[in-house]
Protein backbone atom coordinates (compact mmCIF):
# COMPACT_ATOMS: atom_id res chain seq x y z
CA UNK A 1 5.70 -59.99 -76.55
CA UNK A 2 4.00 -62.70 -74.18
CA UNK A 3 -0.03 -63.27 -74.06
CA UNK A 4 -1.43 -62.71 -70.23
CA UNK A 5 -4.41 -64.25 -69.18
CA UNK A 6 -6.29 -61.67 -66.57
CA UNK A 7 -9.16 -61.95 -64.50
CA UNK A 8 -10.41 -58.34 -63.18
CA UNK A 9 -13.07 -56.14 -61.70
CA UNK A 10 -14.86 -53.32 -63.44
CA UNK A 11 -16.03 -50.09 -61.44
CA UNK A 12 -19.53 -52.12 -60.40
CA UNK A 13 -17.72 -55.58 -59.11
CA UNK A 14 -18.99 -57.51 -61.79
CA UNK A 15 -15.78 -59.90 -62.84
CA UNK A 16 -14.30 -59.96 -66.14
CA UNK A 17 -11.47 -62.48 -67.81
CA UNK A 18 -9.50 -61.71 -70.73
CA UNK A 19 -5.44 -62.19 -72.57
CA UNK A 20 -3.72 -59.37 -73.06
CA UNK A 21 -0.58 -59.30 -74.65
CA UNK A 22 2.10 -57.42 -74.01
CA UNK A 23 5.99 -57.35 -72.45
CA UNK A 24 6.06 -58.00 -68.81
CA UNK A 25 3.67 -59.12 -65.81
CA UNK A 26 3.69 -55.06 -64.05
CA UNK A 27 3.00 -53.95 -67.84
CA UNK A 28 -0.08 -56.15 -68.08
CA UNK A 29 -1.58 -54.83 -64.72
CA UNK A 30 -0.65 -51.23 -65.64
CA UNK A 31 -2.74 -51.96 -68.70
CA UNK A 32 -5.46 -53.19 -67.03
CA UNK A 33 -5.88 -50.38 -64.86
CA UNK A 34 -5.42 -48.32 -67.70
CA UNK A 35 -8.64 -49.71 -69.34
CA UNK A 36 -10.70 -48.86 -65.73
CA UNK A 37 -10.02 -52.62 -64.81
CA UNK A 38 -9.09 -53.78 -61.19
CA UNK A 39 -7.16 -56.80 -61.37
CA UNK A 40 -7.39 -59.74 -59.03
CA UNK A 41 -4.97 -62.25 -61.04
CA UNK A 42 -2.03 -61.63 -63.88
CA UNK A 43 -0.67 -64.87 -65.02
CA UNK A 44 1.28 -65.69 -67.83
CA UNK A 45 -0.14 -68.13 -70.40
CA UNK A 46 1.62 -71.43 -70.34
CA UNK A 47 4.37 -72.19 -73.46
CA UNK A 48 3.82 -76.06 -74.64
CA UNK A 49 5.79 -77.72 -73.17
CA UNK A 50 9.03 -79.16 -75.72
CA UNK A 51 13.23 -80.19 -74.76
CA UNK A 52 13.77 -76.35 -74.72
CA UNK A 53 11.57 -75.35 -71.95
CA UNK A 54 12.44 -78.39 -70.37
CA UNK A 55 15.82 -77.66 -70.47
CA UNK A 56 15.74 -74.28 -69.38
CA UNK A 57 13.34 -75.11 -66.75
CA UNK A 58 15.69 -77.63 -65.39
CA UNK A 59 18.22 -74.99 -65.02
CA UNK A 60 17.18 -72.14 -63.61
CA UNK A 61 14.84 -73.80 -61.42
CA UNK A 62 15.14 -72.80 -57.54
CA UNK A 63 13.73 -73.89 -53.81
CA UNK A 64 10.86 -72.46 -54.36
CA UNK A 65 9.55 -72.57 -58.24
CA UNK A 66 10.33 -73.08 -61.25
CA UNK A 67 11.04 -69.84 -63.36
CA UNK A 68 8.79 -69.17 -66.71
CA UNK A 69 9.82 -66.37 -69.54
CA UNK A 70 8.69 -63.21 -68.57
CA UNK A 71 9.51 -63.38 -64.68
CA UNK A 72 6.57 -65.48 -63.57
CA UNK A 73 6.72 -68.54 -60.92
CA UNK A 74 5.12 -71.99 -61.22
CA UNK A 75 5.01 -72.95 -57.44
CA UNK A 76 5.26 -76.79 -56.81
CA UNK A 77 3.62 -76.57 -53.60
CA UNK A 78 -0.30 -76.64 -53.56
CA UNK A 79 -1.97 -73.39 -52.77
CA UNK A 80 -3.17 -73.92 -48.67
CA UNK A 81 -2.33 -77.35 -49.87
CA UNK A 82 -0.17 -78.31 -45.78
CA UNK A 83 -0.55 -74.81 -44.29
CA UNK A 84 -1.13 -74.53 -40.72
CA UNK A 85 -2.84 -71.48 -39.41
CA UNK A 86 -0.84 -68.71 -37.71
CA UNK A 87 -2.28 -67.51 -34.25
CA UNK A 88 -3.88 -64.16 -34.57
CA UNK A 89 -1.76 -62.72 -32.17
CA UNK A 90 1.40 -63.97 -34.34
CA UNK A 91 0.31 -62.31 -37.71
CA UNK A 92 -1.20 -59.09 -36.11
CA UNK A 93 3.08 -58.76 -35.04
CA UNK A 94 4.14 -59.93 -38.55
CA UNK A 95 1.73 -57.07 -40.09
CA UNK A 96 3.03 -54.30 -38.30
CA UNK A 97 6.64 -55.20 -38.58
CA UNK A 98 6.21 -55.28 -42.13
CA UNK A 99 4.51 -51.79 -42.61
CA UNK A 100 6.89 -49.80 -39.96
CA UNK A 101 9.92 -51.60 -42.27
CA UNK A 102 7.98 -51.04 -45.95
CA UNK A 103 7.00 -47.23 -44.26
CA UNK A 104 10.92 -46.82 -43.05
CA UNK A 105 11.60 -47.14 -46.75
CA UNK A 106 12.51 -50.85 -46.88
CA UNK A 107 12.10 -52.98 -49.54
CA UNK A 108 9.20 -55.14 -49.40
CA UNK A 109 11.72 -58.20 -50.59
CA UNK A 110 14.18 -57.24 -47.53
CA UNK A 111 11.66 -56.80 -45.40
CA UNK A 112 10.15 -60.05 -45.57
CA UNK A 113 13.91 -61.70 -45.57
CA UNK A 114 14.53 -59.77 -41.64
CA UNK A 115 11.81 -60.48 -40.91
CA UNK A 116 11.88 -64.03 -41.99
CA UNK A 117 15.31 -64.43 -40.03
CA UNK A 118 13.96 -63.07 -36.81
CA UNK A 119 10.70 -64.99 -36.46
CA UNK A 120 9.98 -67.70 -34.39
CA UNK A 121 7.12 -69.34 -35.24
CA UNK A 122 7.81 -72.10 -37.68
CA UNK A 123 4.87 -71.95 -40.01
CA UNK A 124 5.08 -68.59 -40.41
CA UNK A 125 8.68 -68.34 -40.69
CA UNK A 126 8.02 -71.11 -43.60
CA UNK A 127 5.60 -69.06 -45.35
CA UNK A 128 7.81 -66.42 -45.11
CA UNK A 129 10.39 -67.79 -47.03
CA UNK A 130 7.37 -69.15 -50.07
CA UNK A 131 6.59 -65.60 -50.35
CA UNK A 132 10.07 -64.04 -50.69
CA UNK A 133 10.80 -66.60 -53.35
CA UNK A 134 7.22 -65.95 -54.79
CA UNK A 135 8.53 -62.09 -55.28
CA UNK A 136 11.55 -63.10 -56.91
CA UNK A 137 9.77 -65.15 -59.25
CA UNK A 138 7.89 -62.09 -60.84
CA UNK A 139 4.51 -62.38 -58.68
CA UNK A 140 3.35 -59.52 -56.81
CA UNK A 141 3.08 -59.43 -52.84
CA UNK A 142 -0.81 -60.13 -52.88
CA UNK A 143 -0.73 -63.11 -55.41
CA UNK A 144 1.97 -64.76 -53.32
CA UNK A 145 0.13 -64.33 -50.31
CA UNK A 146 -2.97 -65.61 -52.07
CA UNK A 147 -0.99 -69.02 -51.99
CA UNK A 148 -2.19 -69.38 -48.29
CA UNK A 149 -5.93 -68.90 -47.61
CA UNK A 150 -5.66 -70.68 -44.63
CA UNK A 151 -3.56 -68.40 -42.64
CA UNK A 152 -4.26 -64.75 -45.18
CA UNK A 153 -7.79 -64.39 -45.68
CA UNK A 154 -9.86 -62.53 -48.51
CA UNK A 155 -9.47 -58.99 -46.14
CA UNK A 156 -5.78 -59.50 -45.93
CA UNK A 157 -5.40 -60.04 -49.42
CA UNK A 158 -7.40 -57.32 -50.78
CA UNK A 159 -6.18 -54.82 -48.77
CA UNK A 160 -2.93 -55.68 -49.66
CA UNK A 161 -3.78 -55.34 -53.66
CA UNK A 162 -5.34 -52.13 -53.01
CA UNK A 163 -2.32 -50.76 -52.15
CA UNK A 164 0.19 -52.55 -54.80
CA UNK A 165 -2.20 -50.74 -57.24
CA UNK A 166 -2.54 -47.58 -55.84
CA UNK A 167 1.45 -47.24 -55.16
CA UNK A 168 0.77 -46.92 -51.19
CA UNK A 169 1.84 -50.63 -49.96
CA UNK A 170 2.88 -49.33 -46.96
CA UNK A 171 -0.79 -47.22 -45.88
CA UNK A 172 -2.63 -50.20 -46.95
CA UNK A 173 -0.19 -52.45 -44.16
CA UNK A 174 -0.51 -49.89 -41.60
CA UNK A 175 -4.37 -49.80 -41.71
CA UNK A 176 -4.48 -53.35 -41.94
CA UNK A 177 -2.24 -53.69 -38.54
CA UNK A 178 -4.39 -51.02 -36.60
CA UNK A 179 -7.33 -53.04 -37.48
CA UNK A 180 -5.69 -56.44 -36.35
CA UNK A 181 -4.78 -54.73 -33.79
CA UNK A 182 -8.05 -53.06 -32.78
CA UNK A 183 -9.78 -56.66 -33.54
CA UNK A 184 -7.55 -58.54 -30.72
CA UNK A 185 -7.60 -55.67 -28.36
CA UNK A 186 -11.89 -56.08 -28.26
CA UNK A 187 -11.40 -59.60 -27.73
CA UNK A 188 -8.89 -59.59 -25.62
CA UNK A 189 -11.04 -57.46 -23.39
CA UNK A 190 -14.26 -59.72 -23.77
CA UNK A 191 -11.89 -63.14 -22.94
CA UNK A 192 -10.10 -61.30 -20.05
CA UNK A 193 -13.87 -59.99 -18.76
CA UNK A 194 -14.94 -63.47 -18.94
CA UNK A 195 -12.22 -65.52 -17.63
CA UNK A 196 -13.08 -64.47 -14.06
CA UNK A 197 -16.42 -65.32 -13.67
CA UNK A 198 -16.12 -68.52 -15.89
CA UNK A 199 -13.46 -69.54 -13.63
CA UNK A 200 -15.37 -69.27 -10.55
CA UNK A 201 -18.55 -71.32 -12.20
CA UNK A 202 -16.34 -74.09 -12.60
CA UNK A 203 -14.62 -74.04 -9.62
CA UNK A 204 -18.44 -73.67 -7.94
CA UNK A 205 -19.69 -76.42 -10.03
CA UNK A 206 -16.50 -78.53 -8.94
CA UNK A 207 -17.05 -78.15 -5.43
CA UNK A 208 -20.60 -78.92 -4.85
CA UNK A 209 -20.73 -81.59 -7.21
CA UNK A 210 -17.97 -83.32 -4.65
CA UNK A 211 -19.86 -82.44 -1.96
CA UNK A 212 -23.39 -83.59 -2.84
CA UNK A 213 -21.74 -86.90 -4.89
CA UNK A 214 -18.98 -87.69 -2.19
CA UNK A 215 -19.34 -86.19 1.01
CA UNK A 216 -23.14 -85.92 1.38
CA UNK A 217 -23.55 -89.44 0.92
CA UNK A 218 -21.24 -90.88 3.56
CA UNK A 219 -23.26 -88.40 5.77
CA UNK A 220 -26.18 -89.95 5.37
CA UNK A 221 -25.23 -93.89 6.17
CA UNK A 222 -24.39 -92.31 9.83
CA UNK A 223 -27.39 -90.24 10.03
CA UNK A 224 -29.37 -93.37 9.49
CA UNK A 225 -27.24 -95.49 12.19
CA UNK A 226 -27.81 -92.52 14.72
CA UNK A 227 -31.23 -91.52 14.12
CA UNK A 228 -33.01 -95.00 13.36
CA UNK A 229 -33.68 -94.33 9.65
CA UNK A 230 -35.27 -91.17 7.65
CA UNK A 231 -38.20 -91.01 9.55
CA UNK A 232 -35.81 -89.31 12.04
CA UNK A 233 -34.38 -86.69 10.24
CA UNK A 234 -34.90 -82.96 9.65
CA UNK A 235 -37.30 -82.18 6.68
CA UNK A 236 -34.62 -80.10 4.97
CA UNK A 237 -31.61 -82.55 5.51
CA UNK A 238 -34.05 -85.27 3.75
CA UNK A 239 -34.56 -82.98 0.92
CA UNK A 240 -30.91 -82.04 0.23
CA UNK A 241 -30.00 -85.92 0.68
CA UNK A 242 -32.81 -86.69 -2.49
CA UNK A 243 -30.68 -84.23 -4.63
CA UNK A 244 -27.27 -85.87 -3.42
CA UNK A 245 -29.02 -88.98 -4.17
CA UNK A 246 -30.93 -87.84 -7.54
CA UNK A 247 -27.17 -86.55 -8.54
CA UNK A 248 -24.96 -89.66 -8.06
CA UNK A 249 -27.35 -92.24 -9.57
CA UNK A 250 -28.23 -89.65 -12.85
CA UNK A 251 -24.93 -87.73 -12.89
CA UNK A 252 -21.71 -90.48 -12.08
CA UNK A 253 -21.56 -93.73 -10.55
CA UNK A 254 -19.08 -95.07 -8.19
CA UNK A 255 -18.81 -98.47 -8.20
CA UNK A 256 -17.19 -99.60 -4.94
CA UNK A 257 -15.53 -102.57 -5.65
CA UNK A 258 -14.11 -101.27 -9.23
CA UNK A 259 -10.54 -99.93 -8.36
CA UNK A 260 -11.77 -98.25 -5.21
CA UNK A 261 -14.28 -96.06 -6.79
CA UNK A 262 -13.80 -95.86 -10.28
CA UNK A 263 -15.99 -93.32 -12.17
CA UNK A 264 -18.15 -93.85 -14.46
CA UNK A 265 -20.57 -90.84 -16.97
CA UNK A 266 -24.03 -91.44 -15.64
CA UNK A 267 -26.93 -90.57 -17.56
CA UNK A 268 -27.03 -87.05 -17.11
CA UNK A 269 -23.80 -87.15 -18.65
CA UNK A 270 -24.36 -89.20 -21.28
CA UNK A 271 -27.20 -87.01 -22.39
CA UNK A 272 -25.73 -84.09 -22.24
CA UNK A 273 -22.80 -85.30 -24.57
CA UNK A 274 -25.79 -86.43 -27.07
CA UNK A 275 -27.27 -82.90 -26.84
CA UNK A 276 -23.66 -81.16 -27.89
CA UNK A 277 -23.24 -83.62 -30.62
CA UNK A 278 -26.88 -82.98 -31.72
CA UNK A 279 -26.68 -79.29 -31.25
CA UNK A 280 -23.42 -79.10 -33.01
CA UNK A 281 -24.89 -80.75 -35.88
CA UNK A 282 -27.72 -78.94 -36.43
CA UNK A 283 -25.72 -75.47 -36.05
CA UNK A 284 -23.87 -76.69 -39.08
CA UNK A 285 -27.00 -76.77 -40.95
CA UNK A 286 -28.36 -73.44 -43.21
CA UNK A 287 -31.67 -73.00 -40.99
CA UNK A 288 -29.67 -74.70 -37.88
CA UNK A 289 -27.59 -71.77 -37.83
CA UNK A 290 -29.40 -68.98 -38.68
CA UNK A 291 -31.92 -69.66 -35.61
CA UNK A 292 -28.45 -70.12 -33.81
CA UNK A 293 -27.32 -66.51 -34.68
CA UNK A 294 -30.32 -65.13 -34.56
CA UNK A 295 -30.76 -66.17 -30.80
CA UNK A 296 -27.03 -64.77 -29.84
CA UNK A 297 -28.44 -61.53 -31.24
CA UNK A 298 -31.39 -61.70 -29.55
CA UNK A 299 -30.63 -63.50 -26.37
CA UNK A 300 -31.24 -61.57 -22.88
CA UNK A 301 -28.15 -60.23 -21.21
CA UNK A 302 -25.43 -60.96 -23.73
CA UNK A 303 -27.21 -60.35 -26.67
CA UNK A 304 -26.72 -56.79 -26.35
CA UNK A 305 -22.97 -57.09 -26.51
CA UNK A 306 -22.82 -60.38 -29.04
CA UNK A 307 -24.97 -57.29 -31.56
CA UNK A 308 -22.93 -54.94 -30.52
CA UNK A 309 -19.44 -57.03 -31.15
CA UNK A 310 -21.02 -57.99 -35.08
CA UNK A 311 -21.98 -54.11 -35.54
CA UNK A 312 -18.16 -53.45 -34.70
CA UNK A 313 -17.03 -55.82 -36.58
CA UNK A 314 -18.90 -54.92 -39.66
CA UNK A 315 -18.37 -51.07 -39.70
CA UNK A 316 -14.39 -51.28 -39.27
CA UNK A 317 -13.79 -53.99 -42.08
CA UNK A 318 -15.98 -51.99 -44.57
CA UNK A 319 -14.60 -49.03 -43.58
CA UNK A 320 -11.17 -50.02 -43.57
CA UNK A 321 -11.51 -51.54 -47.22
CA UNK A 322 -13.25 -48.95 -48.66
CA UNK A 323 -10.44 -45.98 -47.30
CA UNK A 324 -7.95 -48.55 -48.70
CA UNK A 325 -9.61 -48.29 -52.22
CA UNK A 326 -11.32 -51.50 -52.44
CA UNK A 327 -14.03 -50.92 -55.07
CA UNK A 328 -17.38 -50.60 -52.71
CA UNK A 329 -19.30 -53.75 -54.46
CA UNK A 330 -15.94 -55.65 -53.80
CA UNK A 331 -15.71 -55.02 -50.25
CA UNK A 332 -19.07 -55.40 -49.42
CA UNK A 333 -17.72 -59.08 -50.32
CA UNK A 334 -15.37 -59.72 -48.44
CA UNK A 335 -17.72 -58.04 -45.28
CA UNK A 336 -19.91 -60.88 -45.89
CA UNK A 337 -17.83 -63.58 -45.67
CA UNK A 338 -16.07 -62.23 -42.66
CA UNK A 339 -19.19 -61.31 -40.79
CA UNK A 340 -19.11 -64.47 -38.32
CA UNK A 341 -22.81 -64.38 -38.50
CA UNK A 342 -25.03 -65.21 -40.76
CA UNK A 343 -27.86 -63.02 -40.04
CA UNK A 344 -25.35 -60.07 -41.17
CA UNK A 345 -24.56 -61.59 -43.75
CA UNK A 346 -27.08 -61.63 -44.66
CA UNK A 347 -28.20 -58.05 -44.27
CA UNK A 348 -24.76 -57.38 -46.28
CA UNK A 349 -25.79 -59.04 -48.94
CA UNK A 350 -28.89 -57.19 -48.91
CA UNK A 351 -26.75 -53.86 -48.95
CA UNK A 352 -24.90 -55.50 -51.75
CA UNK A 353 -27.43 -56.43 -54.05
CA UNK A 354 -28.98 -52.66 -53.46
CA UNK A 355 -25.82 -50.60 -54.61
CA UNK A 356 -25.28 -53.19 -57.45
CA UNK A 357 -28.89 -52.06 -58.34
CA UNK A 358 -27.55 -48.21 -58.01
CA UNK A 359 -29.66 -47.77 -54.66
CA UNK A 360 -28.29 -46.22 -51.60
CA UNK A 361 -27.06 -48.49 -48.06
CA UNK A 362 -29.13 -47.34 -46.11
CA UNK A 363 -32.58 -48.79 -47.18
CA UNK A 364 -31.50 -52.48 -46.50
CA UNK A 365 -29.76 -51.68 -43.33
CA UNK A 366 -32.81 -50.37 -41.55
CA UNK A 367 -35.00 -53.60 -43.34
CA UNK A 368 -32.71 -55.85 -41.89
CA UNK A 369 -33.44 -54.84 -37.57
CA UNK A 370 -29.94 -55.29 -37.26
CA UNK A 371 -28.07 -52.13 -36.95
CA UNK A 372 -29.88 -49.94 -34.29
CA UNK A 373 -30.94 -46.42 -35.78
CA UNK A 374 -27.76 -44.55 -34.70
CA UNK A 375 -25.89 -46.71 -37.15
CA UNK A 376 -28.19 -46.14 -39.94
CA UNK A 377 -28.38 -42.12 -39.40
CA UNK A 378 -24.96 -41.89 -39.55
CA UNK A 379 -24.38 -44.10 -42.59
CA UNK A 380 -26.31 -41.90 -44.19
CA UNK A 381 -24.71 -38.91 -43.62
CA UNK A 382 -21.15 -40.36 -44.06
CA UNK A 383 -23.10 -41.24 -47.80
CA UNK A 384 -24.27 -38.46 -48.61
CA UNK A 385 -21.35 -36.38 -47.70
CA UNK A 386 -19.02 -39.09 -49.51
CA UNK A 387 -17.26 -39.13 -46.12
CA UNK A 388 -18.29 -42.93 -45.59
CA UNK A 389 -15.26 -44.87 -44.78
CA UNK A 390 -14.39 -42.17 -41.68
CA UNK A 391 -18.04 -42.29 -40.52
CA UNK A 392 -17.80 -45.63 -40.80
CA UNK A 393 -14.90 -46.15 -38.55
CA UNK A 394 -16.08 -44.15 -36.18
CA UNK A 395 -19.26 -46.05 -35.57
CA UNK A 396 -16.80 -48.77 -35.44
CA UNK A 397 -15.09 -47.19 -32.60
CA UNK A 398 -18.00 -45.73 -30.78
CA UNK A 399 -19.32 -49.35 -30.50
CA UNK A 400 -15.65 -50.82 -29.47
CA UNK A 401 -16.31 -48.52 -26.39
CA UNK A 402 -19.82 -49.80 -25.83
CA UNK A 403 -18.61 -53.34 -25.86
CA UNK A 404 -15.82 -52.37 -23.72
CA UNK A 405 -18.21 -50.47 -21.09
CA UNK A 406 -20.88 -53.65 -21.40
CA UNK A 407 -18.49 -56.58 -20.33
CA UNK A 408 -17.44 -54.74 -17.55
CA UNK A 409 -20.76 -53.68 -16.64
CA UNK A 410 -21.65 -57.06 -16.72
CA UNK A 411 -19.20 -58.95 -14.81
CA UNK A 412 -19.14 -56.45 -12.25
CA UNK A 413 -22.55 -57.62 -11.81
CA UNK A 414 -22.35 -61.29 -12.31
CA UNK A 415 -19.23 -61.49 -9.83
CA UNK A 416 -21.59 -60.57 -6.78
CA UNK A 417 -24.40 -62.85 -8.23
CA UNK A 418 -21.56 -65.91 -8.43
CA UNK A 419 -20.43 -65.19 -4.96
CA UNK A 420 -23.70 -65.63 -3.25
CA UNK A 421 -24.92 -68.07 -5.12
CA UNK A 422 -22.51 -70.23 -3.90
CA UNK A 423 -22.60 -68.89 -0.54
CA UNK A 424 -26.48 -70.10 -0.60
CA UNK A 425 -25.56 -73.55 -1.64
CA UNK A 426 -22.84 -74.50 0.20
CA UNK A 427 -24.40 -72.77 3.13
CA UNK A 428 -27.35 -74.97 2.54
CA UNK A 429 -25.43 -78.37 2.37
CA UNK A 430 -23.59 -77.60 5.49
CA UNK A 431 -27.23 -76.52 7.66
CA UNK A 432 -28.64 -79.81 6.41
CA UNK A 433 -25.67 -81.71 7.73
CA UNK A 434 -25.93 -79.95 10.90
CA UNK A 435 -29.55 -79.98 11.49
CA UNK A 436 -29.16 -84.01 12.03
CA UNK A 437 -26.34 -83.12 14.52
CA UNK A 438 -28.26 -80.98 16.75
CA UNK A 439 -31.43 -82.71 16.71
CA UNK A 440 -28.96 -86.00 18.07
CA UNK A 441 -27.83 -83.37 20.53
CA UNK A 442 -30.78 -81.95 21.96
CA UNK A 443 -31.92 -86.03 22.41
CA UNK A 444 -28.96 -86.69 24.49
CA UNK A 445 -29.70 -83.81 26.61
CA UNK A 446 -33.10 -84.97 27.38
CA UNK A 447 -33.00 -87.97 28.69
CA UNK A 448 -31.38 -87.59 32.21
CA UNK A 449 -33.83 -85.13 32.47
CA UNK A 450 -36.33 -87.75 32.33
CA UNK A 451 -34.97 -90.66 33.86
């Protein structure tokens, strides 16, 4: 018999440790949930080290570990310790490779060997091969991937343990890929929405910011020449020349006998890099950045859709642990750490501390002004018809399709704005070059008259 040290969760989240002792690593967690127990971490205890562990470690040890008695694995390499994240888009394919292959009736250990032979990027593929080995060693599919918090977070990992316990791996890795999957698709949709009309600012921005720095200014030395000064010149072609002016001594500076123009940041630009390293700063502050989420909420145009995005967001990750059999208190966890804002987090911790109590959601839902009332009606129902994690997830997809509807809204509305905006401003610059023109014009035209 060997002695397991345990660390669990009872049926209210509240975290217990504890040895148990008993013949293997699966008979320990089998144990555990035995006693009403969900456990988070089964690890052997550690022998005392001596010549006969020594020796033995020295030979059966492998790439990845060094074997113990009883099947477990002491990894060498530091947990997250050198791990490179995995783009989104990379492990969303991983995810559902691996449940169509565990579903198909696959082992888990072959699965992750294809799919460690077919894959291309090289961090992944890497971690890939620490987890097979991780497997072998004894450890379970969750604790191996808890070896890499940077690229697995707390949802993946969880939702992964939920189903090694409950015997259905391959449902838990399926409802984790459909909501990777529904996660990139949203914002995929908001990035794709937004490229356009981001794209045209800058271009916009480019353009008359060579025009009024560059061109405007070269304009005006011939005005003067033609015209005797500013006293000649149109009212409006003086007033765009003070902003062309204003621009190139605040914005850049071109200093004509520096490489043939050189540029240089003027002050505007030197401020404004002081304001991002300011604002980013104070955003990394407690206070800093809950006035900073609290104004994306709250902000007019895409506030709307920034709430709407966190509602989303919130209702599909609860849901989707909870249907996996996360424990509620547990889940409610791991929602508030991957809220992305911290004014829902807050409110989740709200809902968290009122179910620990033995109170209902709903209460600290509505208290927070968060989730609009259609959210909170139907949280209720789904709770008191036990029906939670499907009401859930359809609030979740309701509000995908509101996003979806108020990005495109929205840039079908900005696109038009863009566009005549810089009609009206280019326009302008080229009428106050012309005015000069034709006033030179209509001079030259008048004076055979009058000789």
């Amino acid at each position: 018999m060997a002695k397991f040290n345990y660390v669990a969760m009872d049926s209210r989240g509240k975290e217990t440790k504890g040895v148990l002792e008993v013949g293997s690593q699966p008979e320990a967690i089998t144990r555990l949930k035995e006693m009403g127990f969900f456990p988070t971490k089964v690890s052997e205890d550690e022998k005392p080290k001596g010549p006969k562990l020594a020796g033995k470690s020295a030979g059966t040890g492998t790439a990845g570990g060094k074997k113990k008695k009883g099947g477990g694995q002491i990894n060498i390499r530091i947990p997250g310790f050198g791990s490179r994240r995995v783009r989104p888009k990379v492990l969303t394919t991983f995810t559902r490779q691996l449940a169509t292959l565990v579903e198909a009736g696959l082992p888990l250990l072959r699965g992750l060997r294809v799919l460690e032979k077919q894959e291309r990027d090289p961090t992944l593929k890497r971690i890939l091969g620490d987890l097979s080995l991780s497997i072998e060693g004894g450890s379970t599919f969750s604790e191996g991937l808890a070896q890499h918090p940077n690229v697995f977070n707390r949802l993946f990992i969880n939702m992964v343990k939920a189903g090694e316990l409950g015997g259905v791996l391959e449902v838990a890795l399926k409802r984790l890929a459909e909501f990777m999957e529904k996660a990139e698709k949203i914002k995929g949709k908001v990035v794709a929405a937004m490229f356009y009309p981001v794209a045209v600012m800058v271009v916009a921005l480019g353009i008359v910011t060579l025009l009024m720095v560059v061109v405007v200014p070269k304009f005006k030395l011939i005005f003067s020449d033609l015209l005797g000064g500013d006293a000649g010149m149109p009212g409006f072609t003086l007033f765009v020349l003070k902003i062309s002016e204003t621009m190139k001594d605040y914005t850049v500076i071109f200093p004509e006998w520096f490489f043939g123009g050189w540029v240089f940041p003027g002050p505007v630009i030197w401020g404004i890099g002081v304001f991002t390293s300011i604002f980013k700063f104070t955003i990394k502050t407690k206070k800093g950045r809950w006035f900073f989420d609290k104004f994306k909420l709250n902000m007019p145009v895409l506030g709307p859709v920034v709430s709407k995005v966190s509602i989303a967001r919130f209702t599909r990750t609860l849901g989707t642990l909870v249907q996996s059999g996360v424990p509620i208190l547990q889940a409610l966890n791991i929602v508030k750490e991957t809220a992305g804002n911290v004014v829902v987090a807050k409110a989740v911790q709200d809902v968290y501390d009122s179910v620990k109590e033995g109170e209902t959601i709903t209460a600290p839902l509505e208290k927070s002004r968060v989730f609009p009332p259609m959210v909170i009606s139907m949280v209720d129902v789904g709770e008191q018809t036990g029906a939670l994690p499907e009401m859930l997830l359809k609030i979740s997809d309701n509000f995908d399709d509101e996003v979806d509807n108020a990005v495109s809204a929205m840039t079908s509305l900005l696109e038009p704005i863009m566009i005549v905006f810089l009609a009206v401003v280019v326009g302008s610059i080229v009428i106050a070059m012309f005015l000069p023109l034709i006033k030179l014009m209509e001079s030259l035209n008048s004076e055979p008259g009058e000789a």
